[in-house]
C-alpha atoms as a PDB file:
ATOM      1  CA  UNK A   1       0.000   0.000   0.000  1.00  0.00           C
ATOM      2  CA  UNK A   2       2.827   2.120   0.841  1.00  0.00           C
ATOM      3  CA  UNK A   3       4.540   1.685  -2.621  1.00  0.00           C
ATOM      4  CA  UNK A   4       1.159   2.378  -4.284  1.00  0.00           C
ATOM      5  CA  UNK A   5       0.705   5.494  -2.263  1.00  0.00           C
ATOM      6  CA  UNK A   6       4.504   6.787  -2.916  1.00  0.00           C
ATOM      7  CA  UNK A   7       3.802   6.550  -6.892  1.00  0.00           C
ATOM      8  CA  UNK A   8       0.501   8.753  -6.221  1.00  0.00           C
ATOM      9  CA  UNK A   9      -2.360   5.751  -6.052  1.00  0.00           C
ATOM     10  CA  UNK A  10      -5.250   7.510  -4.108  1.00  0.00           C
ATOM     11  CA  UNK A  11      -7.367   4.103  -3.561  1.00  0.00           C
ATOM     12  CA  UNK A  12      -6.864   0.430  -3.664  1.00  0.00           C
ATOM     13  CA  UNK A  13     -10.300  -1.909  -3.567  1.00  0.00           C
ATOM     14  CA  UNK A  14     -10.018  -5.199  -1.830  1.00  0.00           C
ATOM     15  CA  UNK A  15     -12.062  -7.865  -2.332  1.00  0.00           C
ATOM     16  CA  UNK A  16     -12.929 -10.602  -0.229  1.00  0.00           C
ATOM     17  CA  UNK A  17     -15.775 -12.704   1.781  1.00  0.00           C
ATOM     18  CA  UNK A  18     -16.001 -15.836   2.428  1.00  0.00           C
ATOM     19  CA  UNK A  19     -15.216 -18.951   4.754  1.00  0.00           C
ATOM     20  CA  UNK A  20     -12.693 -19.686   6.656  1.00  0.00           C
ATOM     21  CA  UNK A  21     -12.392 -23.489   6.242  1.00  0.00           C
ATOM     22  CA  UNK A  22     -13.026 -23.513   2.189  1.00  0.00           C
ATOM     23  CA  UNK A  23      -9.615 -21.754   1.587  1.00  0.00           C
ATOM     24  CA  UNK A  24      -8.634 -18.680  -0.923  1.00  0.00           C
ATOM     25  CA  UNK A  25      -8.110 -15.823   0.985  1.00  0.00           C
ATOM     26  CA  UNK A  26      -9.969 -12.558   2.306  1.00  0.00           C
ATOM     27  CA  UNK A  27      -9.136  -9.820   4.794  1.00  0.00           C
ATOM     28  CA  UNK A  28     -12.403 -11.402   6.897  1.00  0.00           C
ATOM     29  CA  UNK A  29     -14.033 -14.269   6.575  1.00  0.00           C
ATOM     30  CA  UNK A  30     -16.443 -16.770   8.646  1.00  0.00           C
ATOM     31  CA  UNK A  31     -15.367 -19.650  10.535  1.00  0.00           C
ATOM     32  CA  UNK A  32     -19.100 -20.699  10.683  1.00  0.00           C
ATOM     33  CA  UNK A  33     -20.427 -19.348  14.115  1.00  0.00           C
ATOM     34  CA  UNK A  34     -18.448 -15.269  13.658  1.00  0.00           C
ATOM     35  CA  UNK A  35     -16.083 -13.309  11.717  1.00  0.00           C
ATOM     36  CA  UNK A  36     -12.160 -13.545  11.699  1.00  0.00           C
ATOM     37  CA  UNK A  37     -10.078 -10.682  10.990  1.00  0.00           C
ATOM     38  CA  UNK A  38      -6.875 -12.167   8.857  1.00  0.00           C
ATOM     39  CA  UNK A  39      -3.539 -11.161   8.280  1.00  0.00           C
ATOM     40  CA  UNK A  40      -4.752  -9.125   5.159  1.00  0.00           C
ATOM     41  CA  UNK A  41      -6.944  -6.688   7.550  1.00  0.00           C
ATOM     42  CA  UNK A  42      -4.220  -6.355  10.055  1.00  0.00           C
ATOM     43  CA  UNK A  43      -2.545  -4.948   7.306  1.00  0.00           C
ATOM     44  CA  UNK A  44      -5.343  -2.884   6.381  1.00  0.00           C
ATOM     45  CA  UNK A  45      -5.216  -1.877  10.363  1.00  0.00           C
ATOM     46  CA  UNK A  46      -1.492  -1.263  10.025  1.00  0.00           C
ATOM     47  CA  UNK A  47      -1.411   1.324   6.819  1.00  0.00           C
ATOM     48  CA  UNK A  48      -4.635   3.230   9.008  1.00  0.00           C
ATOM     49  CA  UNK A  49      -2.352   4.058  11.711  1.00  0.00           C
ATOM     50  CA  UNK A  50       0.688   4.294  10.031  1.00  0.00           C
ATOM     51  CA  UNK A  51       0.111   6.008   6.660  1.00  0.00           C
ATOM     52  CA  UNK A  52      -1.369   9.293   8.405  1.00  0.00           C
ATOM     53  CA  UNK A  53      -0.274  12.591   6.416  1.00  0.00           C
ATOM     54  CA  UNK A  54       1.337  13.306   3.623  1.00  0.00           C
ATOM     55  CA  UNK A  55       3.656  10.678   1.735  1.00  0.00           C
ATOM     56  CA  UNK A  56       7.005  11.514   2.753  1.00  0.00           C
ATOM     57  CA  UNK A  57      10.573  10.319   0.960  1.00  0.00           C
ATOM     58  CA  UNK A  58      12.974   7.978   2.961  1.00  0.00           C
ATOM     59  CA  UNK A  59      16.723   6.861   2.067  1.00  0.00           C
ATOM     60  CA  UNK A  60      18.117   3.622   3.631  1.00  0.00           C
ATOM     61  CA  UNK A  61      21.155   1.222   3.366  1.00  0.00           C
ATOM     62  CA  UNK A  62      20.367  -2.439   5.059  1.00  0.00           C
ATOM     63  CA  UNK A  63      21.977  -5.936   4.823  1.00  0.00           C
ATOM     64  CA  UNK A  64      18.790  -7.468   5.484  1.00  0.00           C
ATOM     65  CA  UNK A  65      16.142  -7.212   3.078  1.00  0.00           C
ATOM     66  CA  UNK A  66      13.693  -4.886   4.461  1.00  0.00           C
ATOM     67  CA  UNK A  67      11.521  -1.711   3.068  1.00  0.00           C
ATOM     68  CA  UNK A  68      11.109   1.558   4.719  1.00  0.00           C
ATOM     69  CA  UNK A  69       8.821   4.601   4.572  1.00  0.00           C
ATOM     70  CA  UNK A  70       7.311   7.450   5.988  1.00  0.00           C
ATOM     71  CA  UNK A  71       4.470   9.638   6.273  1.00  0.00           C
ATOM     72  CA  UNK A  72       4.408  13.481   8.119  1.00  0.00           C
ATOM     73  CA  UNK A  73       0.802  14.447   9.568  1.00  0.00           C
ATOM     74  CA  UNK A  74      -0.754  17.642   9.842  1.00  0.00           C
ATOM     75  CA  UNK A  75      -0.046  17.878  13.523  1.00  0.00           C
ATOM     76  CA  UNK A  76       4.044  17.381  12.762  1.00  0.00           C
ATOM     77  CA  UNK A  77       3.989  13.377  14.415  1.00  0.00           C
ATOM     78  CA  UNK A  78       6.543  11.792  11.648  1.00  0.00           C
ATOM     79  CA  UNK A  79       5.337   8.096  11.098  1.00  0.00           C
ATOM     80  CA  UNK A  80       7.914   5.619   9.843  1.00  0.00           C
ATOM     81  CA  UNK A  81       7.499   1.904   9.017  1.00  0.00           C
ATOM     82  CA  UNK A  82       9.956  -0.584   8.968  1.00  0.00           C
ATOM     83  CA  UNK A  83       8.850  -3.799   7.309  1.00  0.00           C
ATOM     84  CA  UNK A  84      11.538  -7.142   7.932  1.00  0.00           C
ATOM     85  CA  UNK A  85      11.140  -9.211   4.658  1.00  0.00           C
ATOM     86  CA  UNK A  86      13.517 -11.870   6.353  1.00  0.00           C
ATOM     87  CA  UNK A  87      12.420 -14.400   7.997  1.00  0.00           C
ATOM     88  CA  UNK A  88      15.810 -15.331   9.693  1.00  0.00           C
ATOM     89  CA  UNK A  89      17.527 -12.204  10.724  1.00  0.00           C
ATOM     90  CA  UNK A  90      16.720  -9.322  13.130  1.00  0.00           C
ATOM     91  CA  UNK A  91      18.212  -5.887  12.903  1.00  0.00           C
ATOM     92  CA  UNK A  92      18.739  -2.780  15.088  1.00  0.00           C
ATOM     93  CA  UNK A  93      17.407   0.145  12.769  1.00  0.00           C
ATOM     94  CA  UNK A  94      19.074   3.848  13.459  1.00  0.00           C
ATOM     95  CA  UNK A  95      16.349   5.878  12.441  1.00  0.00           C
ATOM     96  CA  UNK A  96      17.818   9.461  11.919  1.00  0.00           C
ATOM     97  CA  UNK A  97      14.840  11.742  11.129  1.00  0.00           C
ATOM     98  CA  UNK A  98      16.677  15.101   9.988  1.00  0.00           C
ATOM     99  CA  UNK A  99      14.814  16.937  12.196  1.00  0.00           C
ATOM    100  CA  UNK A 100      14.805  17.330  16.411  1.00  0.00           C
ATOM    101  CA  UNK A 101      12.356  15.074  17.583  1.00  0.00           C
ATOM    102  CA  UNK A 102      11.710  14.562  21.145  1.00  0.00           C
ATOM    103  CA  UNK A 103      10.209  11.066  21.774  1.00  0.00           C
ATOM    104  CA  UNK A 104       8.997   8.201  19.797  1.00  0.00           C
ATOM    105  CA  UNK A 105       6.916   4.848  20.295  1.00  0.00           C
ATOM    106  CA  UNK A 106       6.059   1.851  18.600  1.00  0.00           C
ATOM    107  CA  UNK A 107       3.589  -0.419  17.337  1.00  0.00           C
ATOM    108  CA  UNK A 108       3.996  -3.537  15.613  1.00  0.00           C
ATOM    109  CA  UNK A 109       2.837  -6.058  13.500  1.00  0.00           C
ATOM    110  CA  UNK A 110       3.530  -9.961  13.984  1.00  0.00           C
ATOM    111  CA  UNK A 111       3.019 -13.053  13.376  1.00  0.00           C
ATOM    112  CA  UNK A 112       4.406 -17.106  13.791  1.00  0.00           C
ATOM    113  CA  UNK A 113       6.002 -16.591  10.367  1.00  0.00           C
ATOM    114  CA  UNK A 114       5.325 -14.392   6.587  1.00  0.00           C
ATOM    115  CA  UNK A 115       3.014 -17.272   5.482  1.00  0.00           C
ATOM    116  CA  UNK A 116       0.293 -18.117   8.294  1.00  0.00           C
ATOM    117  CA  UNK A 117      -3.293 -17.260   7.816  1.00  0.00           C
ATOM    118  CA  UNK A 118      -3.869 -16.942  11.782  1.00  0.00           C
ATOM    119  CA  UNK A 119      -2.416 -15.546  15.018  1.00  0.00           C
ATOM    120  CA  UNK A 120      -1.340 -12.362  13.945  1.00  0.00           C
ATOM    121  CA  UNK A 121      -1.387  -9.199  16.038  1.00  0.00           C
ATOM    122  CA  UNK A 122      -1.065  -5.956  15.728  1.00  0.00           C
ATOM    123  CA  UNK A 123       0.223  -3.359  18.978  1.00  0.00           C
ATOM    124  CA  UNK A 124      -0.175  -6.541  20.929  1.00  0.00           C
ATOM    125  CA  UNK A 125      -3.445  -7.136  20.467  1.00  0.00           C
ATOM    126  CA  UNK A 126      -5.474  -9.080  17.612  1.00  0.00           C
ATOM    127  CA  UNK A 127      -8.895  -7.648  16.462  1.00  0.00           C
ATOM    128  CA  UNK A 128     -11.979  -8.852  18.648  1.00  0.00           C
ATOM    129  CA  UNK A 129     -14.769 -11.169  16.929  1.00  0.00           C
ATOM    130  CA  UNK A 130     -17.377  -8.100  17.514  1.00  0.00           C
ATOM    131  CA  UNK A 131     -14.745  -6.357  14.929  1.00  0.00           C
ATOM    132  CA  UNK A 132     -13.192  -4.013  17.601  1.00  0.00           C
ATOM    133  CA  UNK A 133      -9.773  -3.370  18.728  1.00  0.00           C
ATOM    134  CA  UNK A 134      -7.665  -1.683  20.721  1.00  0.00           C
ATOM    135  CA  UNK A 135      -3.334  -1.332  20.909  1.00  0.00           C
ATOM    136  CA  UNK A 136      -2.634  -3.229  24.061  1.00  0.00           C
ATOM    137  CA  UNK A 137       1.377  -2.448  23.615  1.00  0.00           C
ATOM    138  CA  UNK A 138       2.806   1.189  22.633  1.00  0.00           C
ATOM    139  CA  UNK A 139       6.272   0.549  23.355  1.00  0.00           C
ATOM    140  CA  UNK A 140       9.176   3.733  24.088  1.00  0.00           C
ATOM    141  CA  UNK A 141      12.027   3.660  21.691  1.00  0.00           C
ATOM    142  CA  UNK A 142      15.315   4.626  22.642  1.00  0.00           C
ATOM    143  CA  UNK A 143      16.579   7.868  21.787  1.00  0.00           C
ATOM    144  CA  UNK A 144      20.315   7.974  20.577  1.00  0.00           C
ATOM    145  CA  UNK A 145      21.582  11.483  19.616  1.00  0.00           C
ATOM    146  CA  UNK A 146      19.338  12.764  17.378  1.00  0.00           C
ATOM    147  CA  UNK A 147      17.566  10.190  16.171  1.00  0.00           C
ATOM    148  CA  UNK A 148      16.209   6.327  17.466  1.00  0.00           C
ATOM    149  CA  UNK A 149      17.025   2.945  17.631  1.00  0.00           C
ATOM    150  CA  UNK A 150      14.312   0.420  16.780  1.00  0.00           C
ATOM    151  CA  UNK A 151      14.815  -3.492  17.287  1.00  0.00           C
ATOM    152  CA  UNK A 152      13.099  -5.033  14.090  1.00  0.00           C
ATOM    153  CA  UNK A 153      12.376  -8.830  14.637  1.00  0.00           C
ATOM    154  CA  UNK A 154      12.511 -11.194  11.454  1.00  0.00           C
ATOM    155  CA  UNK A 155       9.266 -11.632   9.643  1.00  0.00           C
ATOM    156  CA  UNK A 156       7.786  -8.391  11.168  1.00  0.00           C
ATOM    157  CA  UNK A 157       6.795  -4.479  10.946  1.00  0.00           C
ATOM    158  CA  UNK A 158       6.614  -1.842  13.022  1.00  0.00           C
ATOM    159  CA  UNK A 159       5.741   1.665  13.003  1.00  0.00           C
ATOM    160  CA  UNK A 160       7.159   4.378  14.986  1.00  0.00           C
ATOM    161  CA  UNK A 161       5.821   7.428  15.543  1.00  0.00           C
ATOM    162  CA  UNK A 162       8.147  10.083  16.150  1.00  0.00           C
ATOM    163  CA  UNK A 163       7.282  13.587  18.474  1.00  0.00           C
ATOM    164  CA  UNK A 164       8.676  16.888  18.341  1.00  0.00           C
END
């Protein structure tokens, strides 16, 4: 969504429905008796809270293959998300922002692996049957100098929202 968004996409439609048990894959679907959010609508739920603002542009150098970007609200909170394609290695990320920023905390995405269909939260906390949900884990990140270091577990994504 984030790649879409950076080349100037102003929608994406999803499609989806369906049940759980008879495979293909949707972003809900029914395991007979109530709704399951999957790991397509925590994604959905991830892009909400991090792709607030405008689209902003983000240079990187990593030996592990992940992706990076950032988006700048209206009330000056810098939003950056750091997405670990491996599923072996971790990596300390130096965020350096350009610009003095007080504090930052994060929320991430995870899962058992990149391939399940279950089990996968987001901020702690996976999305209630009644289709509610609320971040159970805002974490600090460390400030170093002027900018942050985030730890970014194999297989996952976080985002961090920086404060002036």
């Amino acid at each position: 969504m984030f790649s879409l968004a950076e080349h100037g996409v102003r929608g994406i439609n999803f499609h989806g429905g369906g049940k759980c048990w008879a495979g293909g894959y949707s972003p809900i679907c029914t395991d007979r008796s109530h709704f399951v959010a999957r790991p397509l609508y925590y994604a959905l739920l991830f892009f909400r809270h991090a792709g607030i603002g405008r689209i902003m542009p983000v240079t990187y150098q990593s030996p592990v293959n992940i992706s990076a970007h950032a988006a700048l609200a209206d009330d000056g909170k810098l939003r950056v998300t750091l997405i670990n394609k491996d599923e072996q290695q971790s990596i300390a990320v130096q965020l350096q922002p350009g610009q003095a920023y007080s504090s930052a905390s994060a929320m991430r995405l995870s899962g058992l692996g990149l391939q399940v269909r279950m089990g996968v939260e987001f901020a702690g906390s996976e999305v209630n049957e009644d289709g509610t949900w609320f971040p159970e884990i805002i974490e600090p990140v460390v400030k170093d100098g002027d900018g942050f270091v985030v730890a970014l577990p194999a297989a996952s994504a976080v985002v961090v929202t920086l404060e002036k």
